[in-house]
N, C-alpha and C. Protein backbone atom coordinates (compact mmCIF):
# COMPACT_ATOMS: atom_id res chain seq x y z
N UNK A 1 2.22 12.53 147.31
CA UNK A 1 3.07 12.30 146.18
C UNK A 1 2.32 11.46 145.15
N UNK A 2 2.42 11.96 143.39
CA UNK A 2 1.56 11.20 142.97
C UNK A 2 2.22 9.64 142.35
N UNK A 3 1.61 8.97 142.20
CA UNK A 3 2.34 8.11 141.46
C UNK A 3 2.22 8.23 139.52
N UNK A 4 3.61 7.67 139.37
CA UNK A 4 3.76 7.39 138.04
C UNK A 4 2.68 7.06 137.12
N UNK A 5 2.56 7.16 136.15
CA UNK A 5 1.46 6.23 134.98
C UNK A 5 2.09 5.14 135.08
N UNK A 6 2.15 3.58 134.72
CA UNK A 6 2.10 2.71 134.64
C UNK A 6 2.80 3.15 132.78
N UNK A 7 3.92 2.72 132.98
CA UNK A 7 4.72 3.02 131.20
C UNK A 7 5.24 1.83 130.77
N UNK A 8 4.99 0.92 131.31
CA UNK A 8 5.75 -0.32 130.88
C UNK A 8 4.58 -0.37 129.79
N UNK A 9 5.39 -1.44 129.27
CA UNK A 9 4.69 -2.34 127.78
C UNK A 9 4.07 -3.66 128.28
N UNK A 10 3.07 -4.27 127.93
CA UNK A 10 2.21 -5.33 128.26
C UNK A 10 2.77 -6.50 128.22
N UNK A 11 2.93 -7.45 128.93
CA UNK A 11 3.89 -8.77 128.61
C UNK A 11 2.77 -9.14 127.24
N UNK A 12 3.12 -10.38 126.70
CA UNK A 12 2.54 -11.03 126.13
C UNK A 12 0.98 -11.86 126.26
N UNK A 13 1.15 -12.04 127.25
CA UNK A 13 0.19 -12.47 128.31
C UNK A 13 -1.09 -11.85 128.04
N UNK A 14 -1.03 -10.40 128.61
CA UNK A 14 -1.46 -9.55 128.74
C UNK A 14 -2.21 -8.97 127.79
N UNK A 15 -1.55 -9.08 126.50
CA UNK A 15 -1.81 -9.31 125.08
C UNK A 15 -2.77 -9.82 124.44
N UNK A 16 -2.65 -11.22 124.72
CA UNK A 16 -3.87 -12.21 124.30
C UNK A 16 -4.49 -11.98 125.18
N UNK A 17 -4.96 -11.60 126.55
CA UNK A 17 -6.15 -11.40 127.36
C UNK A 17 -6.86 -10.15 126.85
N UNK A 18 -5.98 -9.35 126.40
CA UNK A 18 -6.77 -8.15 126.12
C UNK A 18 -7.41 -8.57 124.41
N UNK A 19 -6.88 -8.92 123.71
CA UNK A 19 -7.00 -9.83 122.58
C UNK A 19 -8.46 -10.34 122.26
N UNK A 20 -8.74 -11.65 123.56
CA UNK A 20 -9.37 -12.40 123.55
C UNK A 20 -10.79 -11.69 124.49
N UNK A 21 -10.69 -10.91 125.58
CA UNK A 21 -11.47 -9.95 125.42
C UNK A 21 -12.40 -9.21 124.21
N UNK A 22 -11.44 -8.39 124.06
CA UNK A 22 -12.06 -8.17 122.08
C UNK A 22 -13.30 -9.00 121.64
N UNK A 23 -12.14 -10.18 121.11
CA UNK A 23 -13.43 -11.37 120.49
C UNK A 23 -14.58 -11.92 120.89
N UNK A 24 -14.43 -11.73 122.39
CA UNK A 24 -15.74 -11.67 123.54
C UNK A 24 -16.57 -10.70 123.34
N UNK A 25 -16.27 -9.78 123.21
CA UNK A 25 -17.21 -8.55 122.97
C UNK A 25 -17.51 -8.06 121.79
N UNK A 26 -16.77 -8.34 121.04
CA UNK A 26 -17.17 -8.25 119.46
C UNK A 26 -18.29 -9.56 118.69
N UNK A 27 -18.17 -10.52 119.32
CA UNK A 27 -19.42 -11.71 119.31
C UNK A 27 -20.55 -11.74 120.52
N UNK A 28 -20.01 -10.92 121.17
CA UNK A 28 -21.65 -10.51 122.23
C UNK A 28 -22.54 -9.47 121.59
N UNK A 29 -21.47 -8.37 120.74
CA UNK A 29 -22.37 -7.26 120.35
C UNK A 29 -22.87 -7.95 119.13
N UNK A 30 -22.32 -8.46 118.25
CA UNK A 30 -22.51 -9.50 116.81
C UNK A 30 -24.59 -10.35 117.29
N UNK A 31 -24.17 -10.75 118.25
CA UNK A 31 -25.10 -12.22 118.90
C UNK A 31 -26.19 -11.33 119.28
N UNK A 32 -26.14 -9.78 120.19
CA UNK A 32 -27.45 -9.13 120.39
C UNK A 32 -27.71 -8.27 119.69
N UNK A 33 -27.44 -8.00 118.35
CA UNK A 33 -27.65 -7.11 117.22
C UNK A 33 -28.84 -8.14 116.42
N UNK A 34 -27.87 -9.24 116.36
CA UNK A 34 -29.10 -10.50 115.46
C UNK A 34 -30.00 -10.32 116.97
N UNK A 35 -30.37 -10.64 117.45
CA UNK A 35 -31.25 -11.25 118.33
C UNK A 35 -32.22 -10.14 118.50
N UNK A 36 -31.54 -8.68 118.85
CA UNK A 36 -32.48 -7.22 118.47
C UNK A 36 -32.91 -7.44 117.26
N UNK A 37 -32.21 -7.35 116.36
CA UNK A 37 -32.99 -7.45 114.98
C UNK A 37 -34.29 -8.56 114.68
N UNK A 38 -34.20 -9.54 115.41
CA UNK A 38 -35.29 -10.90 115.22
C UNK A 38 -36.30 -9.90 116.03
N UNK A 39 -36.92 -9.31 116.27
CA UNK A 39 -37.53 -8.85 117.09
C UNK A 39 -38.16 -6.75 116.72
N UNK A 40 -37.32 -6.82 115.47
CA UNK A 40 -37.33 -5.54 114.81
C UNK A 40 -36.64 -4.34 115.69
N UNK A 41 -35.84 -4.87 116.67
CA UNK A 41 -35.25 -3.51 117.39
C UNK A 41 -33.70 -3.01 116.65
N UNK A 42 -33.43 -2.15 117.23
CA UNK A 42 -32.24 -2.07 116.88
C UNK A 42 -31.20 -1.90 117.85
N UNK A 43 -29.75 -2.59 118.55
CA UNK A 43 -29.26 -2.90 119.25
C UNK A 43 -29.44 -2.07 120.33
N UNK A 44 -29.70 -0.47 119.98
CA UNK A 44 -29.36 0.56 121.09
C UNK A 44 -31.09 0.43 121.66
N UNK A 45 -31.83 0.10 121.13
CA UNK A 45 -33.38 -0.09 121.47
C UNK A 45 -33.60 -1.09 122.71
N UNK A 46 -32.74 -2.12 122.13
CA UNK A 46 -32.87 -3.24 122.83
C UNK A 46 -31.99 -2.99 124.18
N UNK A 47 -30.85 -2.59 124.28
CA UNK A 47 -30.24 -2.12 125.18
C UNK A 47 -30.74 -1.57 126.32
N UNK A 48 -31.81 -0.47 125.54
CA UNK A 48 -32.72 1.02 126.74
C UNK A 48 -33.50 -0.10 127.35
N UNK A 49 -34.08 -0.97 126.59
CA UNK A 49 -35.47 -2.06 126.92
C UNK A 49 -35.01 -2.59 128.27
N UNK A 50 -33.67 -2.99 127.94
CA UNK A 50 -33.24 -4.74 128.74
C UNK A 50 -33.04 -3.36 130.05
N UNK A 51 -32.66 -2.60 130.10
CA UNK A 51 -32.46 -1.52 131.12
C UNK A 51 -33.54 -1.41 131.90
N UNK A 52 -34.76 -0.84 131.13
CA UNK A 52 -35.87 -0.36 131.72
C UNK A 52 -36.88 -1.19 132.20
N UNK A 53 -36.52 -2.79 132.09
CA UNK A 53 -37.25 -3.97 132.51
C UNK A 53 -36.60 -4.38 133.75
N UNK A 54 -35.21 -3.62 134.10
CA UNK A 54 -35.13 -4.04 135.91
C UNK A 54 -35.48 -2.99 136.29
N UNK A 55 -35.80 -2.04 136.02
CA UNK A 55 -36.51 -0.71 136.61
C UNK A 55 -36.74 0.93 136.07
N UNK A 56 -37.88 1.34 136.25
CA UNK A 56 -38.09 2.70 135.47
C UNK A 56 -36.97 3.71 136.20
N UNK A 57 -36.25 4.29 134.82
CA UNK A 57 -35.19 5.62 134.49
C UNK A 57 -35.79 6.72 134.50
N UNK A 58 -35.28 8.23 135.41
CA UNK A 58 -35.07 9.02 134.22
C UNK A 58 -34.42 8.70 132.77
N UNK A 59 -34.76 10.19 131.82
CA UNK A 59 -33.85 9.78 130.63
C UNK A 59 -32.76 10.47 130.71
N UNK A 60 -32.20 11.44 132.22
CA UNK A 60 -30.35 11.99 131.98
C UNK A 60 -29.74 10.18 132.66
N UNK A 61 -30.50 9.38 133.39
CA UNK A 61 -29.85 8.29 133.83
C UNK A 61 -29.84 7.49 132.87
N UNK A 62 -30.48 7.12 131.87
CA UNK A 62 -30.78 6.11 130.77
C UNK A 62 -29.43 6.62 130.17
N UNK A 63 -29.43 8.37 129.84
CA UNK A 63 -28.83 8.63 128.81
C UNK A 63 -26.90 7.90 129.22
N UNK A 64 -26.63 8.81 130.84
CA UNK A 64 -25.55 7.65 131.21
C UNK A 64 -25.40 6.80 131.28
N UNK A 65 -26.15 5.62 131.45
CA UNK A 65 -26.13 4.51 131.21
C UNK A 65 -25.55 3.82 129.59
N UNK A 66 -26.49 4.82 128.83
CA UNK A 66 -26.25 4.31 127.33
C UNK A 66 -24.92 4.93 127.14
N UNK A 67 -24.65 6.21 127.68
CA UNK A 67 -23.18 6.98 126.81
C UNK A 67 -24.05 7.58 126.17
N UNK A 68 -24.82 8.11 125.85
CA UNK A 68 -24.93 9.29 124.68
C UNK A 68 -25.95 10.32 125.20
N UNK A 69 -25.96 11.35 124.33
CA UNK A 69 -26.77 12.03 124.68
C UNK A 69 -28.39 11.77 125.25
N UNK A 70 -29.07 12.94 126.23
CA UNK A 70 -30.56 12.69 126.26
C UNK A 70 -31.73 12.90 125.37
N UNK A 71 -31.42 13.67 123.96
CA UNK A 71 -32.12 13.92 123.22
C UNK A 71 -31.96 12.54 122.21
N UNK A 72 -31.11 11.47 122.10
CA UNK A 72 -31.28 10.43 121.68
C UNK A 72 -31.81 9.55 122.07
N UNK A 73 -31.58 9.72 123.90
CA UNK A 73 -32.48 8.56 124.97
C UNK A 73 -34.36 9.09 124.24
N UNK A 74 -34.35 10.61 124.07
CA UNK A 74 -35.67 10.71 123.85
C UNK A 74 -36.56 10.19 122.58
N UNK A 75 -35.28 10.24 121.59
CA UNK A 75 -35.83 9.37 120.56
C UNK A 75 -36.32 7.88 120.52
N UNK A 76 -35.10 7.19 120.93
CA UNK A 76 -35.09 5.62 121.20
C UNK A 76 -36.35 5.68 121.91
N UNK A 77 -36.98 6.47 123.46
CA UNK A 77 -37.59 6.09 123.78
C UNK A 77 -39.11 6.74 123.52
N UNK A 78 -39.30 7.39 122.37
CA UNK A 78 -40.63 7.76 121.58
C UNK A 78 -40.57 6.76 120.41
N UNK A 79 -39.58 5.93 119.91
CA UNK A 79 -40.06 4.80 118.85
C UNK A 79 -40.46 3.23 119.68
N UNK A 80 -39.85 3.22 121.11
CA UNK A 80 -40.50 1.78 121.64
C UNK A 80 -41.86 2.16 122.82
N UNK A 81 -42.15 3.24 122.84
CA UNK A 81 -43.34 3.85 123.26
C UNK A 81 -44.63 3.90 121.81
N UNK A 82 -43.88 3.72 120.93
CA UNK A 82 -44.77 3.80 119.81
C UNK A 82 -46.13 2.17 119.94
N UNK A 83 -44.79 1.32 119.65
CA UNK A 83 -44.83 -0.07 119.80
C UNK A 83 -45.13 -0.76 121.38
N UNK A 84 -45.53 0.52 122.14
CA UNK A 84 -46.16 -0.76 122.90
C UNK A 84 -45.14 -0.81 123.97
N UNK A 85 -44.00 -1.48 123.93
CA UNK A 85 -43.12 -1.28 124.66
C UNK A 85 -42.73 -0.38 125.63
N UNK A 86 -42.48 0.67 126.37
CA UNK A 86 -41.94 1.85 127.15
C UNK A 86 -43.40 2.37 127.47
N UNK A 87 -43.75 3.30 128.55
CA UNK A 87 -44.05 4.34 128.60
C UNK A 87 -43.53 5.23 129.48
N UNK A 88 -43.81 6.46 129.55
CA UNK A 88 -43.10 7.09 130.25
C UNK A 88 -44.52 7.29 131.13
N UNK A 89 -43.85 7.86 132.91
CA UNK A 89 -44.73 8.12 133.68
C UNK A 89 -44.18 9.18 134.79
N UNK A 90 -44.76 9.54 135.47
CA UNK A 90 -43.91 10.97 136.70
C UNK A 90 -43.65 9.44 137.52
N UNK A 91 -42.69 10.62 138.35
CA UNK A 91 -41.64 10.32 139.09
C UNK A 91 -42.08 10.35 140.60
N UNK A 92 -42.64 9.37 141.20
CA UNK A 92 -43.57 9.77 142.54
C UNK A 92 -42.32 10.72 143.46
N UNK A 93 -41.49 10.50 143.73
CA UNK A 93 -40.41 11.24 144.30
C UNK A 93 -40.28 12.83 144.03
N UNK A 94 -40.57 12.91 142.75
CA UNK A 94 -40.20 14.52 142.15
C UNK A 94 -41.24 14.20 140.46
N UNK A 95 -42.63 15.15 140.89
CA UNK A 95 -43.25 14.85 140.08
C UNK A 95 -43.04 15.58 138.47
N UNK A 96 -42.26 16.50 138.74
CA UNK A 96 -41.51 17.38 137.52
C UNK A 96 -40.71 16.39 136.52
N UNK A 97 -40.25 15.34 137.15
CA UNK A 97 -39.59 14.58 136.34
C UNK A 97 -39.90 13.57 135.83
N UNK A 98 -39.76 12.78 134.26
CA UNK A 98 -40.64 11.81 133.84
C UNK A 98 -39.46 10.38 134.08
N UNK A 99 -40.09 9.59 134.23
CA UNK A 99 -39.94 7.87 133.89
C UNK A 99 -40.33 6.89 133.24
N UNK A 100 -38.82 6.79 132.44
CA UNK A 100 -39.17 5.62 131.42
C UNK A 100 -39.06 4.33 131.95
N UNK A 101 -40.59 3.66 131.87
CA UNK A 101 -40.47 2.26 132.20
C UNK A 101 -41.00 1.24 131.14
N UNK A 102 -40.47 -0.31 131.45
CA UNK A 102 -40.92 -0.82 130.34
C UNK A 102 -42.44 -1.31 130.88
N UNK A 103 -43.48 -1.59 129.65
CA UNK A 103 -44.71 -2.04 129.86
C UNK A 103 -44.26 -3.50 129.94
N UNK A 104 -45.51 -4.09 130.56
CA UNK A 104 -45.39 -6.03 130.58
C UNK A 104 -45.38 -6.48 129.06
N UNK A 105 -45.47 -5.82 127.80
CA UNK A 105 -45.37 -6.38 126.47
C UNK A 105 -43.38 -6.02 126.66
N UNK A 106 -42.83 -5.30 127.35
CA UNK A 106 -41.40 -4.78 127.14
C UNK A 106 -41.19 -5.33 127.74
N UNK A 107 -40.77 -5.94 129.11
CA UNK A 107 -40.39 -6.93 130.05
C UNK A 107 -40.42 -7.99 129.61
N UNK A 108 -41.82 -8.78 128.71
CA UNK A 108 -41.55 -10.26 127.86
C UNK A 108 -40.72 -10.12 126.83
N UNK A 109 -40.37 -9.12 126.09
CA UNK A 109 -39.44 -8.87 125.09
C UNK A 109 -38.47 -8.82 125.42
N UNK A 110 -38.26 -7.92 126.65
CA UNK A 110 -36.56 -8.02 127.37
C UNK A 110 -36.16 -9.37 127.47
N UNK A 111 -37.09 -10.09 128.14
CA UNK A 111 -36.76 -11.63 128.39
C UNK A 111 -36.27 -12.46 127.50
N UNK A 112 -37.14 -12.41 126.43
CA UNK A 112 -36.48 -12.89 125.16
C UNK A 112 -35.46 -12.71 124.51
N UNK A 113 -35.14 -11.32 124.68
CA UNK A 113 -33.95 -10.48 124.18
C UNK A 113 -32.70 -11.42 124.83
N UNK A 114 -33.05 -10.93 126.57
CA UNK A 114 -31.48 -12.28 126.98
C UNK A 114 -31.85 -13.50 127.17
N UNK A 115 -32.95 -14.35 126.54
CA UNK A 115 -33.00 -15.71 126.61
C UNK A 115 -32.67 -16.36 125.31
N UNK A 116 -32.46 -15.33 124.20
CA UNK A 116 -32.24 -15.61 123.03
C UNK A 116 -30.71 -15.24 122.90
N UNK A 117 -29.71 -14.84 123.40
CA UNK A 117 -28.68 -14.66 123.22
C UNK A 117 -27.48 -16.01 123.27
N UNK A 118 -27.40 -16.19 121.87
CA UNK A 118 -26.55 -18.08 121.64
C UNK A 118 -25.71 -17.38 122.44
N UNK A 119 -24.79 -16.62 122.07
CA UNK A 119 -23.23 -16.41 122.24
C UNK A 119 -23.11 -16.58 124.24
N UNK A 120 -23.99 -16.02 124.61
CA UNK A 120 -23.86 -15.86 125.82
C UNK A 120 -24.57 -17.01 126.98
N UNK A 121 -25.19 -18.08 126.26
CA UNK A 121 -25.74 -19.29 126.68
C UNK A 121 -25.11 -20.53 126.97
N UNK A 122 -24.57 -20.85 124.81
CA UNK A 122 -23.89 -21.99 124.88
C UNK A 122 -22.77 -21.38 125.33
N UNK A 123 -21.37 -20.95 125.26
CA UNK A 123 -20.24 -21.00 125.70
C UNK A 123 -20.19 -21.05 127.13
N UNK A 124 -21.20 -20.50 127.90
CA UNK A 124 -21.38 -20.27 129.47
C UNK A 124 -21.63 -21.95 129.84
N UNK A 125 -22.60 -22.55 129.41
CA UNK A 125 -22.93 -23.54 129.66
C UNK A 125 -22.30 -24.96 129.62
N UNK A 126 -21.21 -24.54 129.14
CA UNK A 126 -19.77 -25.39 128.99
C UNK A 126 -19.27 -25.24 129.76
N UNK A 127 -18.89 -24.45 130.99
CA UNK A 127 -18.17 -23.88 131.70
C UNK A 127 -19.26 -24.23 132.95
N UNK A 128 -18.19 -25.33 133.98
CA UNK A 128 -18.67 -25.50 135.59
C UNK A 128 -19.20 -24.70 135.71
N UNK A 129 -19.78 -25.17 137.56
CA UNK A 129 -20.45 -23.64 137.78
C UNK A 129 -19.35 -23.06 139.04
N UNK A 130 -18.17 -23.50 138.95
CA UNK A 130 -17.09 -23.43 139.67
C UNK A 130 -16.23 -22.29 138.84
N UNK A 131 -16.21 -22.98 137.20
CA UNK A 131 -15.60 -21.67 136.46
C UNK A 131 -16.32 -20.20 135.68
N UNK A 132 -17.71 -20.53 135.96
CA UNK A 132 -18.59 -19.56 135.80
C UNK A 132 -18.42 -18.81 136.81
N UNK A 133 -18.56 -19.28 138.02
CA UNK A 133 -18.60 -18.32 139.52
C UNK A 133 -17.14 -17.79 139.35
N UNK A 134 -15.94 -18.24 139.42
CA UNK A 134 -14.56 -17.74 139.12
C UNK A 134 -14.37 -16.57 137.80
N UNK A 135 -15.10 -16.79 136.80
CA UNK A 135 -15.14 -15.91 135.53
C UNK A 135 -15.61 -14.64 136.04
N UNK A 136 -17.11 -14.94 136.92
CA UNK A 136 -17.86 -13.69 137.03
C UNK A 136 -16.80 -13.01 138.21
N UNK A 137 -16.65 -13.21 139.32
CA UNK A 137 -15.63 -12.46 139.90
C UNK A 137 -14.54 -11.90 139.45
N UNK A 138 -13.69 -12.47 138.60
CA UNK A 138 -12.76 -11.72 137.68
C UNK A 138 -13.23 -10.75 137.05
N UNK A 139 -14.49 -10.97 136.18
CA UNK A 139 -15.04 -9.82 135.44
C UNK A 139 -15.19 -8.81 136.31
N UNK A 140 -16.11 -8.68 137.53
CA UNK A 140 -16.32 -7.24 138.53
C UNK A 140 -15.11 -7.02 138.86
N UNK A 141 -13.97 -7.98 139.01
CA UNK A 141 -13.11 -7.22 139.95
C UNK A 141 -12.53 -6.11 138.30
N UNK A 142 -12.08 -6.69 137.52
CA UNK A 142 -11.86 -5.94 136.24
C UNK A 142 -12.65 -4.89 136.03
N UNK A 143 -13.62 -5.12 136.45
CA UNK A 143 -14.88 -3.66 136.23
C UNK A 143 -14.66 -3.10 137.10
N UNK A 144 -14.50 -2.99 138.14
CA UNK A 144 -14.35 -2.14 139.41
C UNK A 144 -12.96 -1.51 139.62
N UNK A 145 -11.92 -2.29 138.15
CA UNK A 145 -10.46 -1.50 138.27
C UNK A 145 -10.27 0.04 137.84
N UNK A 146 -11.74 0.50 137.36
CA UNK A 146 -11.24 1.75 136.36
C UNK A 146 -11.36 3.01 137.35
């Protein structure tokens, strides 16, 4: 038997969390747009980078990762292959297939990328490490609701 949709209306509560969410994520994307930009990337650049510096992608996995198509993963990743950043290499597993990884000039850039992020430094750093550890569990369990 299936169950219902969920039709109620949101208390108030519920409201400002979803609210204040928002403003969280609308000043994280704000905070790594400047911080891509100090650096001449552009947010979705910086994104593939910070990706491909914990480990080399295909580009249909990059492309899910990002949400968009693979003929855009192929762009993004022929302009930071230009610069030094990315290269692509086979796939020891399945040599038909290529991998985008970042070079050690892309890995120090990734670094910078999230060591330079205010929004996500100072406000954290205000916060115990009692309500940091409590925040981050709320967040996965919220991520893991969909």
């Amino acid at each position: 038997m299936a169950t219902a949709p969920n039709t109620r209306r949101p208390d108030a509560l519920t409201l400002e969390v979803i609210e204040l969410i928002g403003d969280v994520v609308a000043r994280f994307h704000e905070d790594y747009e400047d911080t891509a930009g100090a650096h001449a990337l552009t947010g979705a650049q910086a994104r593939l980078l910070s990706l491909l510096s914990l480990e080399p992608l295909p580009m249909r996995k990059l492309a899910q990762k990002l949400k968009c198509e693979p003929s855009n993963v192929t762009g993004i990743v022929d302009r930071l292959e230009v610069r030094g950043l990315v290269e692509r290499r086979p796939d020891p597993a399945d040599r038909r297939v290529k991998l985008a990884a970042a070079t050690e000039e892309g890995r120090r850039v990734a670094r910078e990328l999230r060591e330079g992020l205010r929004f996500a430094r100072e406000p954290l750093a205000a916060l115990s490490e009692g309500e940091r550890l409590a925040l981050r569990d709320l967040l996965r369990r919220m991520a893991g609701a969909s």
